[in-house]
C-alpha atoms as a PDB file:
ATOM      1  CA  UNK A   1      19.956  10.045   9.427  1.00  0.00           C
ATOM      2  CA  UNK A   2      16.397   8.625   9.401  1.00  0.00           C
ATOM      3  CA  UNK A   3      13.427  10.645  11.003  1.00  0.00           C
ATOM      4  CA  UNK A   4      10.530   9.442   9.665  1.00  0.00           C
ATOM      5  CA  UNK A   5       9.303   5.596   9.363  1.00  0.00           C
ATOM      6  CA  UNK A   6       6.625   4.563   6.978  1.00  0.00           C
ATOM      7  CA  UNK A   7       5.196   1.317   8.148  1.00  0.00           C
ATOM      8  CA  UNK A   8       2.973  -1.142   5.635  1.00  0.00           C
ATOM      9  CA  UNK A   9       0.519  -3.034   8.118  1.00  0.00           C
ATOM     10  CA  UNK A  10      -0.623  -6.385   6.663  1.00  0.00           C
ATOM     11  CA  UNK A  11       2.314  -9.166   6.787  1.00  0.00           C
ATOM     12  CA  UNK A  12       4.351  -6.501   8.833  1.00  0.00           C
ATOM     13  CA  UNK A  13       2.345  -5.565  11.600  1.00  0.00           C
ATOM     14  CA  UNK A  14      -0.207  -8.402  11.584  1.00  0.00           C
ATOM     15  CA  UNK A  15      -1.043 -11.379   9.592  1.00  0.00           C
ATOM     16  CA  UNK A  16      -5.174 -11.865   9.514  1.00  0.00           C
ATOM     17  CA  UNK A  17      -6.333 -10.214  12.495  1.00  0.00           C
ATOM     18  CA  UNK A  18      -3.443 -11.742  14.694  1.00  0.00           C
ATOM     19  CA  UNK A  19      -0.579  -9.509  15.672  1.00  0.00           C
ATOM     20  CA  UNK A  20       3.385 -11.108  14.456  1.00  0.00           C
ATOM     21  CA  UNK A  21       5.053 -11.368  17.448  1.00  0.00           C
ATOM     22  CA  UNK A  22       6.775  -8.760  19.050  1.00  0.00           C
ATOM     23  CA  UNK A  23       4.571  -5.991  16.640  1.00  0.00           C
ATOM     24  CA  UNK A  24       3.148  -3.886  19.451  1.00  0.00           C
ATOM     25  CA  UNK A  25       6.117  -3.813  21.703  1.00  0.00           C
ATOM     26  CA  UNK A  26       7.855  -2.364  18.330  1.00  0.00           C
ATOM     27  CA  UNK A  27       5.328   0.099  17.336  1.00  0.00           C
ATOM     28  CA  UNK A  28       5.019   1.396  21.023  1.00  0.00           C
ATOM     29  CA  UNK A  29       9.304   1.558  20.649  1.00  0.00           C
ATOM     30  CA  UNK A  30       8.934   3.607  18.144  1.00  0.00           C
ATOM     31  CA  UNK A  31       6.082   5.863  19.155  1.00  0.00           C
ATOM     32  CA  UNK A  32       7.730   7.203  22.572  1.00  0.00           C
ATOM     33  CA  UNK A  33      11.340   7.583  20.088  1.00  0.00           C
ATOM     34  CA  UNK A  34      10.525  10.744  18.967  1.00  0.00           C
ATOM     35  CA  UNK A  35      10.874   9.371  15.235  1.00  0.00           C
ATOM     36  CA  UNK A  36       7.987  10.629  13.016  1.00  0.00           C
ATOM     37  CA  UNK A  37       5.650   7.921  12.358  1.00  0.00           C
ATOM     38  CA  UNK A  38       3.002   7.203   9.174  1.00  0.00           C
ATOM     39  CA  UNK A  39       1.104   3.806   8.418  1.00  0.00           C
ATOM     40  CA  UNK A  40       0.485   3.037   4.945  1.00  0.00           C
ATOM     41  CA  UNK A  41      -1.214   0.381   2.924  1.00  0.00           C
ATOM     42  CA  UNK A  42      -2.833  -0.921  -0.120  1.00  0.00           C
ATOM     43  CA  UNK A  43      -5.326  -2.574   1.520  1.00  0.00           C
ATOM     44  CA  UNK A  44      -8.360  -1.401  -0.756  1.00  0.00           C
ATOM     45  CA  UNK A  45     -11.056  -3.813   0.922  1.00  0.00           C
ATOM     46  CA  UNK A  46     -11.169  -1.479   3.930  1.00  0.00           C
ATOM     47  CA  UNK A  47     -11.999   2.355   4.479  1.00  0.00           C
ATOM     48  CA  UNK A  48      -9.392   4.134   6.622  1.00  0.00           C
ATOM     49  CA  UNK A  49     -11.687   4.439   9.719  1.00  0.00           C
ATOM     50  CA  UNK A  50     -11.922   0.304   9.524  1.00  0.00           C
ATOM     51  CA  UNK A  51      -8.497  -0.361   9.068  1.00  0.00           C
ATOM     52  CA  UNK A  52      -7.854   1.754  12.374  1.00  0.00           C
ATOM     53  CA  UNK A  53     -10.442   0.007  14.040  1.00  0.00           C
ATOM     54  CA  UNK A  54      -9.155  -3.636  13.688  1.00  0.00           C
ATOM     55  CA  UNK A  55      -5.693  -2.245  14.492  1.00  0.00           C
ATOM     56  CA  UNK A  56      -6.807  -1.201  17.667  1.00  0.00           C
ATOM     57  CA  UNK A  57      -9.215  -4.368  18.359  1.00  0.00           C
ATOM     58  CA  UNK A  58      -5.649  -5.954  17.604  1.00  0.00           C
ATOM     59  CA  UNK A  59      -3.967  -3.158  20.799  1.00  0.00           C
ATOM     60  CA  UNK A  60      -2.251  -1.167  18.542  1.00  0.00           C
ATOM     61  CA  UNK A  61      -2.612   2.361  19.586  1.00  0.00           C
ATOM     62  CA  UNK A  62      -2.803   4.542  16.193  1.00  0.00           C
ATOM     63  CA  UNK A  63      -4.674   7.452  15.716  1.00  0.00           C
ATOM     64  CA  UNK A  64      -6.813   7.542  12.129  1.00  0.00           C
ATOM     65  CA  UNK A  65      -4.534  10.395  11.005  1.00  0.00           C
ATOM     66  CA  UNK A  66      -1.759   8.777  10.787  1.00  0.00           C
ATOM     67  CA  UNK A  67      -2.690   6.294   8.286  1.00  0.00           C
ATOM     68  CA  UNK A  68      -2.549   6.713   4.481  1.00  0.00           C
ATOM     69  CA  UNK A  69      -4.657   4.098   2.334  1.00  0.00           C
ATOM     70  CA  UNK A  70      -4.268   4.149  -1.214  1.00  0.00           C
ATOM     71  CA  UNK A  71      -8.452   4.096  -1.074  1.00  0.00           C
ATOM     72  CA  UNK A  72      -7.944   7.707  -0.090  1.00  0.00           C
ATOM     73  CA  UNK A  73      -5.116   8.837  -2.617  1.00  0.00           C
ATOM     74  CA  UNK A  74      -7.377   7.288  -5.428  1.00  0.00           C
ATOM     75  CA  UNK A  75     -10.354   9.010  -4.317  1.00  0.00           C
ATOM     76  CA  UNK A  76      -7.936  12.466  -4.347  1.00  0.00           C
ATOM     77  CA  UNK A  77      -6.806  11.355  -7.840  1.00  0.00           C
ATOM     78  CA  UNK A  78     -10.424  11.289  -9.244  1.00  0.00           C
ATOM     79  CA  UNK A  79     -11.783  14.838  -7.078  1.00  0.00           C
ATOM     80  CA  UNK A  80      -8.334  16.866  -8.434  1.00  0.00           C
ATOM     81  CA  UNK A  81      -8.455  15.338 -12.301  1.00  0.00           C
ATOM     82  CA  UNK A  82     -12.172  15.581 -11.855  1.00  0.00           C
ATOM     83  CA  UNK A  83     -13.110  12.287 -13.077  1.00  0.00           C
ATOM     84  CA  UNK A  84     -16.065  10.510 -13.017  1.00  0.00           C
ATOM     85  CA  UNK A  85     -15.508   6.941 -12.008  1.00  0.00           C
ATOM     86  CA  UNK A  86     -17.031   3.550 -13.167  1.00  0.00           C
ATOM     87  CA  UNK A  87     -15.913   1.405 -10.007  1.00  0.00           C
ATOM     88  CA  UNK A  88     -15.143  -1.973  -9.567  1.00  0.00           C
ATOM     89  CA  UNK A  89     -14.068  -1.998  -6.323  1.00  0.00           C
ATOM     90  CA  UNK A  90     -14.613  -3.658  -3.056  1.00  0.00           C
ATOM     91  CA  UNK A  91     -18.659  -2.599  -1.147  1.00  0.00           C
ATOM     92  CA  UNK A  92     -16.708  -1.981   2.140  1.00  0.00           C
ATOM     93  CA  UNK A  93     -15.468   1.198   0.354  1.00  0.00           C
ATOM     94  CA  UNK A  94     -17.671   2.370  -2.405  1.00  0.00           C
ATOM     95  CA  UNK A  95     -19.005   4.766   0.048  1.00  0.00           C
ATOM     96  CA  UNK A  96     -15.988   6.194  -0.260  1.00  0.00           C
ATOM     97  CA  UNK A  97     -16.478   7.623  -3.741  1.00  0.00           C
ATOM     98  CA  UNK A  98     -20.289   8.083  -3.183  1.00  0.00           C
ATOM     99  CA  UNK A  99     -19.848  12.242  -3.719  1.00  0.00           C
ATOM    100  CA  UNK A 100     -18.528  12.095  -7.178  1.00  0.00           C
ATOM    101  CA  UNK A 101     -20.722  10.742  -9.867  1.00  0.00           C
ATOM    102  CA  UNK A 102     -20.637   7.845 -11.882  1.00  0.00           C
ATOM    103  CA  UNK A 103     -23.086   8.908 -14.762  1.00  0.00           C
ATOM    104  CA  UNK A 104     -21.376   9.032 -17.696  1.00  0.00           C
ATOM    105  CA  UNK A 105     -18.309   7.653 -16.544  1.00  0.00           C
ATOM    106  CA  UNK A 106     -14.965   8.884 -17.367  1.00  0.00           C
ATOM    107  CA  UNK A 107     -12.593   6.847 -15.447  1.00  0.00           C
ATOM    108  CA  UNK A 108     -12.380   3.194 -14.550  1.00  0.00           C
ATOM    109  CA  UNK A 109     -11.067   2.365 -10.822  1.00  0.00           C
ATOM    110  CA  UNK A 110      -9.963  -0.629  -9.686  1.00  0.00           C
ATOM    111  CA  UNK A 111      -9.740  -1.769  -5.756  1.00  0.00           C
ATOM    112  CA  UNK A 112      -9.383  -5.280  -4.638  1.00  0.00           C
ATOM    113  CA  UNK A 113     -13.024  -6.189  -5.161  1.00  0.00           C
ATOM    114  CA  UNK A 114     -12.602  -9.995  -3.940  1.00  0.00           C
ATOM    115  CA  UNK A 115     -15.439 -12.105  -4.678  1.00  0.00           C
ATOM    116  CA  UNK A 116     -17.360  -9.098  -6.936  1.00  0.00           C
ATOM    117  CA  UNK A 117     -14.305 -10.297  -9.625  1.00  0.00           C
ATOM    118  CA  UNK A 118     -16.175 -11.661 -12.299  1.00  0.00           C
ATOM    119  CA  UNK A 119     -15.947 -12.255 -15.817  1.00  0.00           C
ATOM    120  CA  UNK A 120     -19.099 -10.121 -16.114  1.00  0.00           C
ATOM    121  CA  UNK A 121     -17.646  -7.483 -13.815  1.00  0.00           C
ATOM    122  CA  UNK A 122     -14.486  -7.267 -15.538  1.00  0.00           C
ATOM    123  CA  UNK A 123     -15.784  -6.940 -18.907  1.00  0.00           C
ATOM    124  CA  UNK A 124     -18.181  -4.107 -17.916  1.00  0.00           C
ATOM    125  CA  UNK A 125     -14.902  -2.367 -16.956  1.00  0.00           C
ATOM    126  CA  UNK A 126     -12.879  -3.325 -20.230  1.00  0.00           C
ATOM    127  CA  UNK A 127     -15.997  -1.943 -22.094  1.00  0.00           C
ATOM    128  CA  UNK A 128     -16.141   1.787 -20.191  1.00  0.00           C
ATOM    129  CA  UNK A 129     -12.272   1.252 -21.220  1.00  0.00           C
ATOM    130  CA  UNK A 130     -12.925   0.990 -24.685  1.00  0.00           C
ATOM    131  CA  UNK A 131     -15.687   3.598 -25.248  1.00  0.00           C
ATOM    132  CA  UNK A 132     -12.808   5.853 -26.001  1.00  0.00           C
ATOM    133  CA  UNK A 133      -9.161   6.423 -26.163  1.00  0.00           C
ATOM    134  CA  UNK A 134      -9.409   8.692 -23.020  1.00  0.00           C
ATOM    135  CA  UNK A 135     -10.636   6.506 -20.516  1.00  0.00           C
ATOM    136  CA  UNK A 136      -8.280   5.807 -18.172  1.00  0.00           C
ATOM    137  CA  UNK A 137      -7.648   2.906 -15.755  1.00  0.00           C
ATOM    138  CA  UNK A 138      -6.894   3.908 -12.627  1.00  0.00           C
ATOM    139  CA  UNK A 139      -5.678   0.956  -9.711  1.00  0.00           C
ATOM    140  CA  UNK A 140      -4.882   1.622  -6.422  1.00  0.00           C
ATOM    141  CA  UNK A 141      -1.963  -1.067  -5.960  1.00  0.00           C
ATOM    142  CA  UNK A 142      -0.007  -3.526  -7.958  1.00  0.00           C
ATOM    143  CA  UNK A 143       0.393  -5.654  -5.890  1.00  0.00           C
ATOM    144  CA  UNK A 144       0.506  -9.506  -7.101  1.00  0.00           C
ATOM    145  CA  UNK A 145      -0.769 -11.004  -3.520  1.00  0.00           C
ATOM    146  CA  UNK A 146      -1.248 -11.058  -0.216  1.00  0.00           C
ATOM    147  CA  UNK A 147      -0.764 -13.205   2.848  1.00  0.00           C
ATOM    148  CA  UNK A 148      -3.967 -14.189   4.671  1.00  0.00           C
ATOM    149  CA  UNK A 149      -4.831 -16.403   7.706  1.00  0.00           C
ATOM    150  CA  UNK A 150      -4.812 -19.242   5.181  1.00  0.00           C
ATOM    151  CA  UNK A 151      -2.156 -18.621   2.909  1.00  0.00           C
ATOM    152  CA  UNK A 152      -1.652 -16.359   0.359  1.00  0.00           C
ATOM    153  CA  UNK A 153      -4.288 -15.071  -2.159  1.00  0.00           C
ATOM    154  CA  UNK A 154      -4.649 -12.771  -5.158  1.00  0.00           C
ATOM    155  CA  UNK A 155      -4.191  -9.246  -4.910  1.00  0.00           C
ATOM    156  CA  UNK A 156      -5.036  -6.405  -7.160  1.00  0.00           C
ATOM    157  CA  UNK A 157      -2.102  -6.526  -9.410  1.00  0.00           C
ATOM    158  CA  UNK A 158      -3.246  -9.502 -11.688  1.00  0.00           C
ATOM    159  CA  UNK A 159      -6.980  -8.324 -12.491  1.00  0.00           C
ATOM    160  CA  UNK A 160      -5.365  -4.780 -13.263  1.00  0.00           C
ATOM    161  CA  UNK A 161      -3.282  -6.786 -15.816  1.00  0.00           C
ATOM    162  CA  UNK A 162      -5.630  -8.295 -17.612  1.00  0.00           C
ATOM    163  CA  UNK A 163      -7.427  -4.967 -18.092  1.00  0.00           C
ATOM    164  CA  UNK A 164      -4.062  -3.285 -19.262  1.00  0.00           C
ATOM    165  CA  UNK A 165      -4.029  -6.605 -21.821  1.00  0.00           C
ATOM    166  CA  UNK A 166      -7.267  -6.126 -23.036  1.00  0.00           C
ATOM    167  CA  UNK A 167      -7.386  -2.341 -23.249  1.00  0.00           C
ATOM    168  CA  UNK A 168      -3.952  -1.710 -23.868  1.00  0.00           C
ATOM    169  CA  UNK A 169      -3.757   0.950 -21.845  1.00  0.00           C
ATOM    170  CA  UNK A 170      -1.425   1.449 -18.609  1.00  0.00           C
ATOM    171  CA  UNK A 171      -2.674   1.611 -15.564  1.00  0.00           C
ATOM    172  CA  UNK A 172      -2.169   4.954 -13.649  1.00  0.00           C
ATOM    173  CA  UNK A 173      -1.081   3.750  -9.739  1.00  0.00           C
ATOM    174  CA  UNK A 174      -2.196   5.755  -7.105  1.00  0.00           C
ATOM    175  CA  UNK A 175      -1.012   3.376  -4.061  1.00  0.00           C
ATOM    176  CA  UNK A 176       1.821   1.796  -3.905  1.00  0.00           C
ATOM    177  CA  UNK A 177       4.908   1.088  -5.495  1.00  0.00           C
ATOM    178  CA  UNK A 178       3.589   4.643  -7.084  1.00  0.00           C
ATOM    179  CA  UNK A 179       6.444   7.325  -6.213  1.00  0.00           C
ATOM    180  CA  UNK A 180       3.411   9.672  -5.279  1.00  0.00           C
ATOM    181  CA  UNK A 181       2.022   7.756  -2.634  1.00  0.00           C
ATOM    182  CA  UNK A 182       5.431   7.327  -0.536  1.00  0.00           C
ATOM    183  CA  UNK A 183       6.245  11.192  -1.297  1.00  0.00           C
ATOM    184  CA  UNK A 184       2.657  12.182  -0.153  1.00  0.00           C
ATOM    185  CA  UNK A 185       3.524  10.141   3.232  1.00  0.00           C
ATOM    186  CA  UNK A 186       7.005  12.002   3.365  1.00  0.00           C
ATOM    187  CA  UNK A 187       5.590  15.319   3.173  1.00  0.00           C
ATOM    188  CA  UNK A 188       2.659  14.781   5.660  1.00  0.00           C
ATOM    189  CA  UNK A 189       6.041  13.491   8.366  1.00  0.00           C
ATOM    190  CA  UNK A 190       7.896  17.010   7.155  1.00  0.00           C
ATOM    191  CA  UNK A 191      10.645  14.464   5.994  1.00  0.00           C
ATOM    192  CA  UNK A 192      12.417  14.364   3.104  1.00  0.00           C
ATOM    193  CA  UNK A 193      12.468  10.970   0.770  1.00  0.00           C
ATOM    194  CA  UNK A 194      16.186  10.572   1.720  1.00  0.00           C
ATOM    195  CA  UNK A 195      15.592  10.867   5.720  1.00  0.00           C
ATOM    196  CA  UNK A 196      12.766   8.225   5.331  1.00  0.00           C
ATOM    197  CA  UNK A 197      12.692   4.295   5.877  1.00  0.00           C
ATOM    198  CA  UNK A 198       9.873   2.227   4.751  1.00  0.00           C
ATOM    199  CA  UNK A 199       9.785  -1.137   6.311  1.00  0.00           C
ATOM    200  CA  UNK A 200       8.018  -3.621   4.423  1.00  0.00           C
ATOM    201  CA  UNK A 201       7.296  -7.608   3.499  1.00  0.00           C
ATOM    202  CA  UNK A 202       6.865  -7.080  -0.642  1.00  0.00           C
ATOM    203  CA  UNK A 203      10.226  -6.566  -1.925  1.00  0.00           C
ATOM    204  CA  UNK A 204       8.699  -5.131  -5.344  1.00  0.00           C
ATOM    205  CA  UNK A 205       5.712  -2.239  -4.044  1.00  0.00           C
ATOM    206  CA  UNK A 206       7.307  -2.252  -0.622  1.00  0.00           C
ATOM    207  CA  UNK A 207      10.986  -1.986  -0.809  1.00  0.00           C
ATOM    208  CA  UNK A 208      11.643  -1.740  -4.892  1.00  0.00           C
ATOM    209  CA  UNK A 209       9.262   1.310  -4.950  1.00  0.00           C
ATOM    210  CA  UNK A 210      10.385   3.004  -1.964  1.00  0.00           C
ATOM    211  CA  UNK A 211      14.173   2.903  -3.291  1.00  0.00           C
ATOM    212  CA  UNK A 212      12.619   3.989  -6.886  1.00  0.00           C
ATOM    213  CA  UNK A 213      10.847   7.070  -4.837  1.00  0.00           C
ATOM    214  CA  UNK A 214      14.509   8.038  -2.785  1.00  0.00           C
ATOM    215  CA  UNK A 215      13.657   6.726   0.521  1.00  0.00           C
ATOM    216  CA  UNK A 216      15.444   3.607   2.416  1.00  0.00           C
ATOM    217  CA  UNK A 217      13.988   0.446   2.338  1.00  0.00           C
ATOM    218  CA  UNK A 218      14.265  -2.614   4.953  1.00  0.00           C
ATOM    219  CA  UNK A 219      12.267  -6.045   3.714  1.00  0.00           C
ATOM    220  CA  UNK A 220      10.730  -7.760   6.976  1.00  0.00           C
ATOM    221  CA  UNK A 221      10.774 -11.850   6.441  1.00  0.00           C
ATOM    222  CA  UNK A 222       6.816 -12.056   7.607  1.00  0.00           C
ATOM    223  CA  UNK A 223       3.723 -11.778   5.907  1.00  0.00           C
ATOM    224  CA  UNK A 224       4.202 -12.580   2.043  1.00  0.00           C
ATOM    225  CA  UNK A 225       8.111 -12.284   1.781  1.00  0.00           C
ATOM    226  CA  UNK A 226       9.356 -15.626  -0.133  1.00  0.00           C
ATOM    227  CA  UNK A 227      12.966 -16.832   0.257  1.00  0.00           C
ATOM    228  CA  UNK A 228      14.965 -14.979  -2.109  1.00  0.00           C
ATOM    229  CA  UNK A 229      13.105 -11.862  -2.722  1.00  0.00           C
ATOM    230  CA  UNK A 230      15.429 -10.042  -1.598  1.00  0.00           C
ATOM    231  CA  UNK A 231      17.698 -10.701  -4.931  1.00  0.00           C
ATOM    232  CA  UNK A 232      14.551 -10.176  -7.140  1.00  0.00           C
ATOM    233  CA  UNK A 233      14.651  -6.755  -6.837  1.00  0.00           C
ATOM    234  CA  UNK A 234      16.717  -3.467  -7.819  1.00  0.00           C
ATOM    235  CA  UNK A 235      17.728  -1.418  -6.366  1.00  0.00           C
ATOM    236  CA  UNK A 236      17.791  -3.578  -3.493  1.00  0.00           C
ATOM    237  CA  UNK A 237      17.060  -3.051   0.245  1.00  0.00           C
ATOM    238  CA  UNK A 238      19.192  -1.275   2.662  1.00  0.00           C
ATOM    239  CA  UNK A 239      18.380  -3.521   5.027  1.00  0.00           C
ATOM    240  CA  UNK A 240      16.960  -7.358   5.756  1.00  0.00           C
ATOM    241  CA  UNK A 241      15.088  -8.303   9.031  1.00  0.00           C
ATOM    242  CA  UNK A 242      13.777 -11.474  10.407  1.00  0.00           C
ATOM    243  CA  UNK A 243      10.726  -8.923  11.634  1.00  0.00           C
ATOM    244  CA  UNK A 244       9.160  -6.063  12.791  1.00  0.00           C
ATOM    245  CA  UNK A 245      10.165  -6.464  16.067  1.00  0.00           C
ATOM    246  CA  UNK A 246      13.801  -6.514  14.331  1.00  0.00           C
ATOM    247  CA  UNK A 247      13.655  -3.774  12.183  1.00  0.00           C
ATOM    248  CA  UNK A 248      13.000  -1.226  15.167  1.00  0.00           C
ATOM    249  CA  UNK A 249      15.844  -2.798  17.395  1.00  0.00           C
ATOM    250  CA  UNK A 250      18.201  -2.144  14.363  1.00  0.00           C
ATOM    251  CA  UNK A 251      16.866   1.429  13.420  1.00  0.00           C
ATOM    252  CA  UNK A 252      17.002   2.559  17.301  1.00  0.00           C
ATOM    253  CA  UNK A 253      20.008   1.267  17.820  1.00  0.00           C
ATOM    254  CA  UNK A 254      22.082   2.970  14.651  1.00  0.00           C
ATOM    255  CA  UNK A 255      22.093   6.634  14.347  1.00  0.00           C
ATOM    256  CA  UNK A 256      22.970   6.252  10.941  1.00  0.00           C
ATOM    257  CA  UNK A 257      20.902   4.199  10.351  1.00  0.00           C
ATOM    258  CA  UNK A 258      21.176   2.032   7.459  1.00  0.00           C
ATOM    259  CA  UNK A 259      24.650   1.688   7.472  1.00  0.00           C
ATOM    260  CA  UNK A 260      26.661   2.163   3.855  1.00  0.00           C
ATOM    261  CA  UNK A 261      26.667  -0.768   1.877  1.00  0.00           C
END
């Protein structure tokens, strides 16, 4: 039986700065249930305290605690390994990391850094990578892209590629599809993997990674979900919904919740 939802926000909850339809009426639903609730996101352009602010500029009602970014996992990554980090990263959140120092860098960490993706930036990074075998390359998503008012654009996932290519070294994930970051979620919920679903619109970090990590999975057919991801993936999801809105009716309305395939 479920008792603890894990919600990702962009493409799920809102697509730009535009609620989906039917979003808030869902996350209030699901709020007054008496399920256990946690937002999470690899959204790496943002700190936490901005990503709660244009949720509620957007009238969702979420208090900064209960969101998870994979900003904050990576920064817990570098402070318990205690690594020094050469960042290439986005300047909303390079604050973020401002107490540990970056002389003498031991680490490499990658955020979506947008426009501050250059050749020149990226092979300052590939050269801290290749100072020695030790380095290591730290990303805090895979993810290949997003959707955005426009359409869809690059995410993380390819420039942490090329870097892997270069370096030949893999890329240590501290967002998701990393098991970590959904486990860290299901702890801070007192839930166990099992007694989790994660709803969310990329079948591979979303919905692949959640099933990898033990928890249910239902794929949401907003944001960046493609015809047919749903068959690109194994394992596959427990459950497929037109959208948020969707999702919670089905959920709410099962009390076991997804039902045996």
């Amino acid at each position: 039986m479920i008792k603890g939802v894990l919600l990702d926000l962009s493409g799920v909850l809102y697509v730009g700065d535009t609620p989906i339809n039917g979003a808030l009426e869902a996350i209030n639903r699901l709020q007054t249930s008496g399920m256990q609730l946690r937002f999470i996101t690899n959204t790496s352009r943002k700190t936490r305290l901005q990503v709660v602010q244009e949720l509620r500029n957007m009238g969702f009602n979420i208090a900064e605690d209960l969101v998870f970014t994979c900003v904050i996992a990576a920064r817990d990554y570098l402070t318990s390994h205690s690594l020094r980090p050469h960042l290439l990263v986005h300047p909303n959140i390079r604050r973020e990391f401002e107490t540990l120092a970056d002389q003498q860098p031991n680490a490499v960490v990658l955020g979506d850094a947008a426009d501050d993706f250059t050749y020149a930036s990226l092979n300052r990074a590939f050269r801290v990578l290749s100072s020695s075998p030790d380095i290591p390359l730290i990303a805090m998503g895979y993810n290949r892209y997003f959707r955005e008012a426009d359409g869809l654009s690059l995410d993380l996932g390819p420039f942490v590629k090329a870097l892997e290519f270069a370096s030949g070294k893999q890329a240590i994930i501290t967002g998701k599809p990393d098991a970590t970051f959904f486990h860290q979620a299901c702890d801070a919920m007192g839930c166990r993997p099992e007694q989790t679903l994660m709803i969310g619109d990329d079948a591979i970090s979303d919905v692949e990674g959640a099933k990898k990590a033990g928890l249910k999975a239902c794929l949401v057919k907003t944001g960046k979900y493609q015809p047919g991801d749903e068959n690109s993936i194994q394992p596959g999801a427990d459950d497929l919904a037109e959208n948020i809105q969707d999702a919670v009716e089905r959920l709410l309305s099962q009390a076991d919740y997804p039902a045996s395939q």
